[in-house]
PDB file of N, CA and C in Angstrom:
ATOM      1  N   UNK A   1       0.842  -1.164   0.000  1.00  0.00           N
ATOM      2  CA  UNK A   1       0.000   0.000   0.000  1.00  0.00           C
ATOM      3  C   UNK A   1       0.889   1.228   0.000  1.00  0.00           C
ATOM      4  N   UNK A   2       0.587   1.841  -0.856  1.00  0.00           N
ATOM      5  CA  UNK A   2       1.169   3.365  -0.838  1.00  0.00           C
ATOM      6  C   UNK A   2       0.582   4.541  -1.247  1.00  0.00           C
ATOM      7  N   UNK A   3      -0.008   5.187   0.595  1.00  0.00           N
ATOM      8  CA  UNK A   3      -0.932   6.569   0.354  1.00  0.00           C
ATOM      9  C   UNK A   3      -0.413   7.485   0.579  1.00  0.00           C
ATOM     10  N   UNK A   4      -0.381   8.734  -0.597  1.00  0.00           N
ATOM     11  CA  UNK A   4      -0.115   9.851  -0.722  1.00  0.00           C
ATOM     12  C   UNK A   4      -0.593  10.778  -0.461  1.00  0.00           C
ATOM     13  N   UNK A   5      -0.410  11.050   1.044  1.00  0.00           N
ATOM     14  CA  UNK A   5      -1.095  12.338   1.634  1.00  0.00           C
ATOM     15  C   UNK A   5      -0.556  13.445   1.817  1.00  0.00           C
ATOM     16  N   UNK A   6       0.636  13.635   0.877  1.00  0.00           N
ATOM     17  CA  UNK A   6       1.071  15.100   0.560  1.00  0.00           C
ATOM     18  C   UNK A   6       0.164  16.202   0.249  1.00  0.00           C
ATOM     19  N   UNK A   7      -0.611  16.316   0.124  1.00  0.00           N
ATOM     20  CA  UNK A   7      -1.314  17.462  -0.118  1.00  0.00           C
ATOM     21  C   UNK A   7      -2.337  17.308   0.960  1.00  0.00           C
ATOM     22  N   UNK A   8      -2.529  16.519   1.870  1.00  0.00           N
ATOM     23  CA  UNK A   8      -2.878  16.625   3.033  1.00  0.00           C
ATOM     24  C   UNK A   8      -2.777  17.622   4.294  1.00  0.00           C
ATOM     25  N   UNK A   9      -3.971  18.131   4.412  1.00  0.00           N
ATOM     26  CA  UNK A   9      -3.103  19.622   5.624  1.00  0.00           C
ATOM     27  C   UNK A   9      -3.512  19.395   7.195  1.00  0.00           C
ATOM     28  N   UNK A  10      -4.546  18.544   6.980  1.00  0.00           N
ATOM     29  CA  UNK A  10      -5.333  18.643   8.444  1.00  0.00           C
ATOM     30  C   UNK A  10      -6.784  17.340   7.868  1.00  0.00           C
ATOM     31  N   UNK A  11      -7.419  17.109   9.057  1.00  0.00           N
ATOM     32  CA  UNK A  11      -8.682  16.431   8.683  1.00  0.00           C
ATOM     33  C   UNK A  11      -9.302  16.454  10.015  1.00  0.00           C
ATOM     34  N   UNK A  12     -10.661  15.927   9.629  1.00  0.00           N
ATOM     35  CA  UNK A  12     -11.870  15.877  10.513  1.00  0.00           C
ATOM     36  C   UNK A  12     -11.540  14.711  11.709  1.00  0.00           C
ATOM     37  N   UNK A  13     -12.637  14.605  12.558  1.00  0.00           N
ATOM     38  CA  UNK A  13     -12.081  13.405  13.341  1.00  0.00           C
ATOM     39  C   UNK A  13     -12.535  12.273  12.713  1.00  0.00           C
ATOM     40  N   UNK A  14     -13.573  12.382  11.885  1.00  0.00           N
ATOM     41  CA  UNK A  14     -13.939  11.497  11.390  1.00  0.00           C
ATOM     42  C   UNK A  14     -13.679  10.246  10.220  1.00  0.00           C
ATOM     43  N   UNK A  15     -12.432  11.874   9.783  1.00  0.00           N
ATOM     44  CA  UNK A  15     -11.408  10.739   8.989  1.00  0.00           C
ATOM     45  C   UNK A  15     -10.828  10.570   9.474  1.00  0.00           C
ATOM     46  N   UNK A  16      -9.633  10.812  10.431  1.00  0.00           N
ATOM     47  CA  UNK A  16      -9.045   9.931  11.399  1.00  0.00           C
ATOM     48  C   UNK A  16     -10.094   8.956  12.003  1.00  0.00           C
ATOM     49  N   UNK A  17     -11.055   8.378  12.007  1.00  0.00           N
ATOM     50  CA  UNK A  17     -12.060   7.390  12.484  1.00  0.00           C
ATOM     51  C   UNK A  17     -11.552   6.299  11.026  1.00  0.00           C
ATOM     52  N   UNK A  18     -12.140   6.727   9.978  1.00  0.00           N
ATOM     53  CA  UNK A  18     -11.577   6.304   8.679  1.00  0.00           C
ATOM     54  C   UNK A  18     -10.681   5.633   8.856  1.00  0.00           C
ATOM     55  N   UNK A  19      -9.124   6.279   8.723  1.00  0.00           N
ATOM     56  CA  UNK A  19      -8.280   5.659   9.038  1.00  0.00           C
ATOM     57  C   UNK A  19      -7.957   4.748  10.297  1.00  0.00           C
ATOM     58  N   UNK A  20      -8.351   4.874  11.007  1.00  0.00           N
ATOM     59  CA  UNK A  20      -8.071   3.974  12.552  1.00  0.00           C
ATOM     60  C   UNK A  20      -8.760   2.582  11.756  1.00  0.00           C
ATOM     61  N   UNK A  21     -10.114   2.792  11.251  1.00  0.00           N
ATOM     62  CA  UNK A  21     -10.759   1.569  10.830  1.00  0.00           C
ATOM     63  C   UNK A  21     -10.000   0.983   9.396  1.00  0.00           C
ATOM     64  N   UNK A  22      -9.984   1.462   8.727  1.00  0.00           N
ATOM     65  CA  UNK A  22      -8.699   0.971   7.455  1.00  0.00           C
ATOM     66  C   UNK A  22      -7.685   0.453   7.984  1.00  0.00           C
ATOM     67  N   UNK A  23      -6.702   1.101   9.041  1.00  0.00           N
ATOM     68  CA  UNK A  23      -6.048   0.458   9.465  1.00  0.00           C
ATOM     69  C   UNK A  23      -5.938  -0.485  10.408  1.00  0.00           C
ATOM     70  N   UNK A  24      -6.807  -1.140  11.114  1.00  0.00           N
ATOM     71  CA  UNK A  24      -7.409  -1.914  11.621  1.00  0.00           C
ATOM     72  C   UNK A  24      -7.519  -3.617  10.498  1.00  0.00           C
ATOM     73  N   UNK A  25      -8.168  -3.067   9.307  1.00  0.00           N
ATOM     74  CA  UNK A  25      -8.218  -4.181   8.434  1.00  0.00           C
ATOM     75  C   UNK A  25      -7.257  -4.524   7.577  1.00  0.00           C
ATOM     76  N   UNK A  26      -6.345  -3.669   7.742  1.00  0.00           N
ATOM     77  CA  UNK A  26      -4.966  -3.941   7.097  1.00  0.00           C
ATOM     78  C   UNK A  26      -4.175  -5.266   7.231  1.00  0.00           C
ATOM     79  N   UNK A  27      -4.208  -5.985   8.626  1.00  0.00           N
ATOM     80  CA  UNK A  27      -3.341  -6.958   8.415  1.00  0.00           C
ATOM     81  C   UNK A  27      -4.360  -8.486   8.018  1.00  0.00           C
ATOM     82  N   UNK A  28      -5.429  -8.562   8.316  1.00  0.00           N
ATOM     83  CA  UNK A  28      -6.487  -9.397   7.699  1.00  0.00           C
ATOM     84  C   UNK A  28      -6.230  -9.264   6.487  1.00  0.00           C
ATOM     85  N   UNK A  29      -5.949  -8.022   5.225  1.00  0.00           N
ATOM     86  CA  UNK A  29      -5.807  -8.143   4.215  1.00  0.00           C
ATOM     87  C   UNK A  29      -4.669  -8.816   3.688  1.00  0.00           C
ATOM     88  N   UNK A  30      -3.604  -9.363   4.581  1.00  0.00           N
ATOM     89  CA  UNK A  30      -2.630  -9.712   4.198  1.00  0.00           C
ATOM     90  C   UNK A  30      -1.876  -8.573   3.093  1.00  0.00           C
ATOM     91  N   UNK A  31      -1.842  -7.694   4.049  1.00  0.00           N
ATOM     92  CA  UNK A  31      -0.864  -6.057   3.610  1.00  0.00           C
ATOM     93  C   UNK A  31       0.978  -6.986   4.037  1.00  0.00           C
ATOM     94  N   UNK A  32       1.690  -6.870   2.707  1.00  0.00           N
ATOM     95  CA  UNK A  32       2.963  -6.896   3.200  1.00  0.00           C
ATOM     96  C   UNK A  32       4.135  -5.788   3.627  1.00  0.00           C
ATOM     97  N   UNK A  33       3.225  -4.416   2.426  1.00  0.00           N
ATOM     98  CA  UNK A  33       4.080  -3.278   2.994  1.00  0.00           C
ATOM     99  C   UNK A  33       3.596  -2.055   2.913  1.00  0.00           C
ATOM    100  N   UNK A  34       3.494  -1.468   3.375  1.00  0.00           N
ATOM    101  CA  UNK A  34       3.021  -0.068   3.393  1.00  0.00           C
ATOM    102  C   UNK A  34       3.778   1.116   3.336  1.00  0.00           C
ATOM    103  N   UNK A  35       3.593   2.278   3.324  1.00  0.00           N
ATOM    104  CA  UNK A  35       3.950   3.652   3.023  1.00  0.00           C
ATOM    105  C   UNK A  35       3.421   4.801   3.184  1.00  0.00           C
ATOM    106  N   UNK A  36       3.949   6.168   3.331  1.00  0.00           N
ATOM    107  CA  UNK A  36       2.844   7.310   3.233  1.00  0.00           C
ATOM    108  C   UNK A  36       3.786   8.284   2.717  1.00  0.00           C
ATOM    109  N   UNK A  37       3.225   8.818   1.884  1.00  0.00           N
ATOM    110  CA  UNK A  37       4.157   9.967   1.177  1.00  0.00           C
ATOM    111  C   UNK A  37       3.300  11.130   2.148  1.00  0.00           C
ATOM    112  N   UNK A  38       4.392  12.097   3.022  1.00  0.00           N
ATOM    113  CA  UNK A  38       3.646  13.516   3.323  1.00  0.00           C
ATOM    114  C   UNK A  38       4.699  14.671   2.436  1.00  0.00           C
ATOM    115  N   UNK A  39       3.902  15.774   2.859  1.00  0.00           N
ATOM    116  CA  UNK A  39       4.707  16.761   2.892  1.00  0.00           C
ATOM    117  C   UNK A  39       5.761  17.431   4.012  1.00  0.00           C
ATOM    118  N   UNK A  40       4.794  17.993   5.044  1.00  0.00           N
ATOM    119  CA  UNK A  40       5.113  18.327   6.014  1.00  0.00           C
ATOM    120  C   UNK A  40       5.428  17.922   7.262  1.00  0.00           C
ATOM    121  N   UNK A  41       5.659  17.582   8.765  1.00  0.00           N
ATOM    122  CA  UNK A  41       5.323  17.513   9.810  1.00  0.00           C
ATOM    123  C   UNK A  41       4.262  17.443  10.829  1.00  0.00           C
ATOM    124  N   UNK A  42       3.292  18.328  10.214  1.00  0.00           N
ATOM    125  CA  UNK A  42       2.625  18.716  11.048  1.00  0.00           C
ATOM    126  C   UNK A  42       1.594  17.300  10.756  1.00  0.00           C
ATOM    127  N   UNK A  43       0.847  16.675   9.389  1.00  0.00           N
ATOM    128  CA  UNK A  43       0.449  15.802   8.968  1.00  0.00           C
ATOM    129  C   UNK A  43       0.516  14.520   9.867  1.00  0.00           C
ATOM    130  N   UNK A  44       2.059  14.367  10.056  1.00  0.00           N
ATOM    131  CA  UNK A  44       2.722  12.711   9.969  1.00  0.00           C
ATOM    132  C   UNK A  44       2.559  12.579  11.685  1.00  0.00           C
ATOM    133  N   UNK A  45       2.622  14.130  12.196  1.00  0.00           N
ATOM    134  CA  UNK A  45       2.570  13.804  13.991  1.00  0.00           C
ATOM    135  C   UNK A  45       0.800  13.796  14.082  1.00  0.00           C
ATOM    136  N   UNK A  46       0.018  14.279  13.268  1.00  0.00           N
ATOM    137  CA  UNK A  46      -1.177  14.292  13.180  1.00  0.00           C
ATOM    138  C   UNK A  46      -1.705  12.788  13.517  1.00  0.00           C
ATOM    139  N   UNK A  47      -0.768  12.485  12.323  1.00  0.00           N
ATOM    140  CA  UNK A  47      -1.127  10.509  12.533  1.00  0.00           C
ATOM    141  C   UNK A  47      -0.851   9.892  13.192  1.00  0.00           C
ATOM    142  N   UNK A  48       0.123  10.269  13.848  1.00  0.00           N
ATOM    143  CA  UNK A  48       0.560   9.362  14.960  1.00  0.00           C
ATOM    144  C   UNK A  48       0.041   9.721  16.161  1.00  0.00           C
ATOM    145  N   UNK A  49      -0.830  10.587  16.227  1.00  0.00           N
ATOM    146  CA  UNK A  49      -1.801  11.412  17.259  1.00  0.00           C
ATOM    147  C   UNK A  49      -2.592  10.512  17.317  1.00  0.00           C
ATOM    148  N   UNK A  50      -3.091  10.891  16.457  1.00  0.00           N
ATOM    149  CA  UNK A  50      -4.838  10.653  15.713  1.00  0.00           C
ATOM    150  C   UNK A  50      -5.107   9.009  15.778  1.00  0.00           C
ATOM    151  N   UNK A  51      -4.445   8.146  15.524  1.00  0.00           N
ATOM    152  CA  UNK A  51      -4.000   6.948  15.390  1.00  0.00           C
ATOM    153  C   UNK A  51      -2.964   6.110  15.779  1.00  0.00           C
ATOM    154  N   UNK A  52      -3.200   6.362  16.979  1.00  0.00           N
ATOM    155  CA  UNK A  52      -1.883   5.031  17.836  1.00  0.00           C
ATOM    156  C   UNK A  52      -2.000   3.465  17.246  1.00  0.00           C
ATOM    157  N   UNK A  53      -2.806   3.469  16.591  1.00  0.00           N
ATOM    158  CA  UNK A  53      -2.285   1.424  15.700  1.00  0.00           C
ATOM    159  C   UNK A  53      -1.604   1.767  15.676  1.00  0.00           C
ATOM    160  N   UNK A  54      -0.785   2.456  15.036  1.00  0.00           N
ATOM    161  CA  UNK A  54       0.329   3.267  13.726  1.00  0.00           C
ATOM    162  C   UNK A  54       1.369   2.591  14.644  1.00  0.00           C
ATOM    163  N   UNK A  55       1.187   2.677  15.503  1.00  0.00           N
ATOM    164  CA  UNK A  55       2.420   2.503  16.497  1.00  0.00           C
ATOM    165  C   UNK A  55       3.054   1.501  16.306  1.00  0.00           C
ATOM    166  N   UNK A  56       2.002   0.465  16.137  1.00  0.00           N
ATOM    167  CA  UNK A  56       2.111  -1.369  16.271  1.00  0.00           C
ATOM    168  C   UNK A  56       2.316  -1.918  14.942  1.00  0.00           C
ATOM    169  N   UNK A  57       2.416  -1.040  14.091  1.00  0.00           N
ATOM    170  CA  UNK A  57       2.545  -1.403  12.492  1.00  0.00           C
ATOM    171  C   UNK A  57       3.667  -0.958  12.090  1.00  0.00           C
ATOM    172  N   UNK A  58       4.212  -1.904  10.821  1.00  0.00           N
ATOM    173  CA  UNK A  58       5.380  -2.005  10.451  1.00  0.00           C
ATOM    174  C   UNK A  58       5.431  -0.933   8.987  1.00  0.00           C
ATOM    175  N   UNK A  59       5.741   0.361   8.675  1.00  0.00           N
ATOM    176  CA  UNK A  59       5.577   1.008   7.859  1.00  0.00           C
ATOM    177  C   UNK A  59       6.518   2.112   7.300  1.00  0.00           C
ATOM    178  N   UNK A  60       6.776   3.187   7.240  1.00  0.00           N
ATOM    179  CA  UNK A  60       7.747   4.067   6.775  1.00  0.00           C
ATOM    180  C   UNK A  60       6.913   5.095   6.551  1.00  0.00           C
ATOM    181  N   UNK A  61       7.463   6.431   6.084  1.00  0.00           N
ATOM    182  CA  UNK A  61       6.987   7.626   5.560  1.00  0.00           C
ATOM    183  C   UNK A  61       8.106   8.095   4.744  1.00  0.00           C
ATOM    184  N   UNK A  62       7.600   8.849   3.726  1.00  0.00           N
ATOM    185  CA  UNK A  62       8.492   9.334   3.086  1.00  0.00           C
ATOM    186  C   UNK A  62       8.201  10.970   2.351  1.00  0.00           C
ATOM    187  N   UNK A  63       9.015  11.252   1.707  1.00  0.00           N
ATOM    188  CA  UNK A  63       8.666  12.719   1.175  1.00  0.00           C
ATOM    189  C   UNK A  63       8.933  13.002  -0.404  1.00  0.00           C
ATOM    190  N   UNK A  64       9.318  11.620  -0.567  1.00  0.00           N
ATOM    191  CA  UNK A  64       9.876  11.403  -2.183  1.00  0.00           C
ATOM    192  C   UNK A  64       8.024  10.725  -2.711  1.00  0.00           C
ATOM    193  N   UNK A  65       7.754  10.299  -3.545  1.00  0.00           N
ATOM    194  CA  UNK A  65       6.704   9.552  -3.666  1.00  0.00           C
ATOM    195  C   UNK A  65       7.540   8.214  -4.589  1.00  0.00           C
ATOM    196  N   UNK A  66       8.203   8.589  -5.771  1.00  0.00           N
ATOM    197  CA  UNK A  66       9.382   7.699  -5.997  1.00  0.00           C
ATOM    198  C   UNK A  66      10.138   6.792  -5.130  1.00  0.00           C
ATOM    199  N   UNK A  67      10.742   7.492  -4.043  1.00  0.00           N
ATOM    200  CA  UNK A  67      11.274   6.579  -3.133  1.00  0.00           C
ATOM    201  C   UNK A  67      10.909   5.440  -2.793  1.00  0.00           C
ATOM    202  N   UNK A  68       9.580   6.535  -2.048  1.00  0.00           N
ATOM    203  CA  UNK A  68       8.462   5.466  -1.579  1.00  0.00           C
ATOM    204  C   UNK A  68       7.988   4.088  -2.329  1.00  0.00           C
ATOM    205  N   UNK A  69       7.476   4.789  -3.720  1.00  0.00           N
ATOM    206  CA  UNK A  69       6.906   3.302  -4.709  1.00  0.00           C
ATOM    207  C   UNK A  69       8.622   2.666  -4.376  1.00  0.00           C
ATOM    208  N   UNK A  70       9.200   3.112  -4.866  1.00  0.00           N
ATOM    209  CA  UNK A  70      10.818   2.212  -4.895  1.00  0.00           C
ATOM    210  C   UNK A  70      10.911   0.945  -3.766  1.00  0.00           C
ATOM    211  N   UNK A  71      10.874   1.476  -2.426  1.00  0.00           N
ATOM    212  CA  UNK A  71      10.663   1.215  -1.100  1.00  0.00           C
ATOM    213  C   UNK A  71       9.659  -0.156  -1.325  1.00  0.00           C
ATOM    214  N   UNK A  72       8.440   0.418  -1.659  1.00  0.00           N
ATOM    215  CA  UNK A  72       7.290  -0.797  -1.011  1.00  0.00           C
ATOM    216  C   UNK A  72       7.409  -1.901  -2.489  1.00  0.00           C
ATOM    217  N   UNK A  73       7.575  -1.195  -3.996  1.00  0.00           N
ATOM    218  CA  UNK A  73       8.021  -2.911  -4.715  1.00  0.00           C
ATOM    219  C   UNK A  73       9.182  -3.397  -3.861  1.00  0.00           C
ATOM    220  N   UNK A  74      10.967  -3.265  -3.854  1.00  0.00           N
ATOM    221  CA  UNK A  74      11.185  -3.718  -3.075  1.00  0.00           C
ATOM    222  C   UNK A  74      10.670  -4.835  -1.717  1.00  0.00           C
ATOM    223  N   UNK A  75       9.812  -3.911  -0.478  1.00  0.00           N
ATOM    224  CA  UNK A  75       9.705  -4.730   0.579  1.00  0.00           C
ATOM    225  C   UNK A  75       8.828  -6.168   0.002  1.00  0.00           C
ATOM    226  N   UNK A  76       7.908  -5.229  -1.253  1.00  0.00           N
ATOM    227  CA  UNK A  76       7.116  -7.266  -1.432  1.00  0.00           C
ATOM    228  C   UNK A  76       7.750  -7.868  -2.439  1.00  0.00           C
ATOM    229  N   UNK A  77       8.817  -7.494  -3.545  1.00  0.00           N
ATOM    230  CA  UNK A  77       9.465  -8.424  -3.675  1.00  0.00           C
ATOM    231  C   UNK A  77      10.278  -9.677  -2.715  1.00  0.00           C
ATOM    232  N   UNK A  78      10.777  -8.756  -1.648  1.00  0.00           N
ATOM    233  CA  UNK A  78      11.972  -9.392  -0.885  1.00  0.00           C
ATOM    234  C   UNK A  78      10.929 -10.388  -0.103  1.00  0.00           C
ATOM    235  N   UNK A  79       9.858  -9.725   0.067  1.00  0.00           N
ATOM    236  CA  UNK A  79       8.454 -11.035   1.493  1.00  0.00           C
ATOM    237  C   UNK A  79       8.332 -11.966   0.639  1.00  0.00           C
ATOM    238  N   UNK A  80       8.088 -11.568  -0.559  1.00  0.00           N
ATOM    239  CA  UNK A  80       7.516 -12.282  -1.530  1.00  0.00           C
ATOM    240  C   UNK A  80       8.320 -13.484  -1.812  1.00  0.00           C
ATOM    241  N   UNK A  81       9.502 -13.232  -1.832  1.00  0.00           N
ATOM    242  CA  UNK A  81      10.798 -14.366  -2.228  1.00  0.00           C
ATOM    243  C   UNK A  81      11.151 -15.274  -1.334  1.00  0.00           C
ATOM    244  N   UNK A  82      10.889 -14.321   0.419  1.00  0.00           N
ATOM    245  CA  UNK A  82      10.881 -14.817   1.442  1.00  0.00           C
ATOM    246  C   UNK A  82       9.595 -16.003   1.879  1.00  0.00           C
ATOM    247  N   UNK A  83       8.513 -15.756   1.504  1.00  0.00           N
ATOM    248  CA  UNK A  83       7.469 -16.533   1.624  1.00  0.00           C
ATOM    249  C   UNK A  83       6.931 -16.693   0.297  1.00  0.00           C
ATOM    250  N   UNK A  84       7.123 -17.427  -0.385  1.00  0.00           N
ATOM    251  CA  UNK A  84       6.151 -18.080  -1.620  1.00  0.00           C
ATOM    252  C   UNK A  84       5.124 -18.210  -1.527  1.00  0.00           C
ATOM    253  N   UNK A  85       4.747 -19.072  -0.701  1.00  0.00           N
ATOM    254  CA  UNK A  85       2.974 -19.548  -0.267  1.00  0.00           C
ATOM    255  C   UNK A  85       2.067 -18.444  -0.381  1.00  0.00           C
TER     256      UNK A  85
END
């Protein structure tokens, strides 16, 4: 998964509700890697406010969006090679 919330400035509580519940169903989906492209600071502490899962999940942030895609093919190639099944 790789969401690009760079142009992200702020949100309701209700999308942070959103997200808490998305991320919630994330590992049922059998998610191997994730990502978040921001811009700023103020965003990324937003999330980690707003949403303590975040805490317990294995993920990255980035500020490139390139990187990022770079980053998450990478991590599921390498799971991927690592676990076949």
């Amino acid at each position: 998964m790789l969401a690009d919330i760079s142009e992200v400035e702020g949100a309701t509580p209700e999308a942070f509700d959103m997200v808490k519940h998305i991320v919630n169903r994330l590992p049922e989906m059998g998610l191997i890697a994730k990502a978040y492209v921001y811009k700023g600071p103020v965003i990324r502490g937003m999330m980690f406010q707003r949403v303590p899962q975040l805490n317990h999940m294995d993920y990255l942030f980035f500020t490139d969006f390139d990187e990022a895609l770079q980053w998450v093919s990478s991590d599921y190639k390498q799971k991927l090679t690592a676990h076949p099944n």
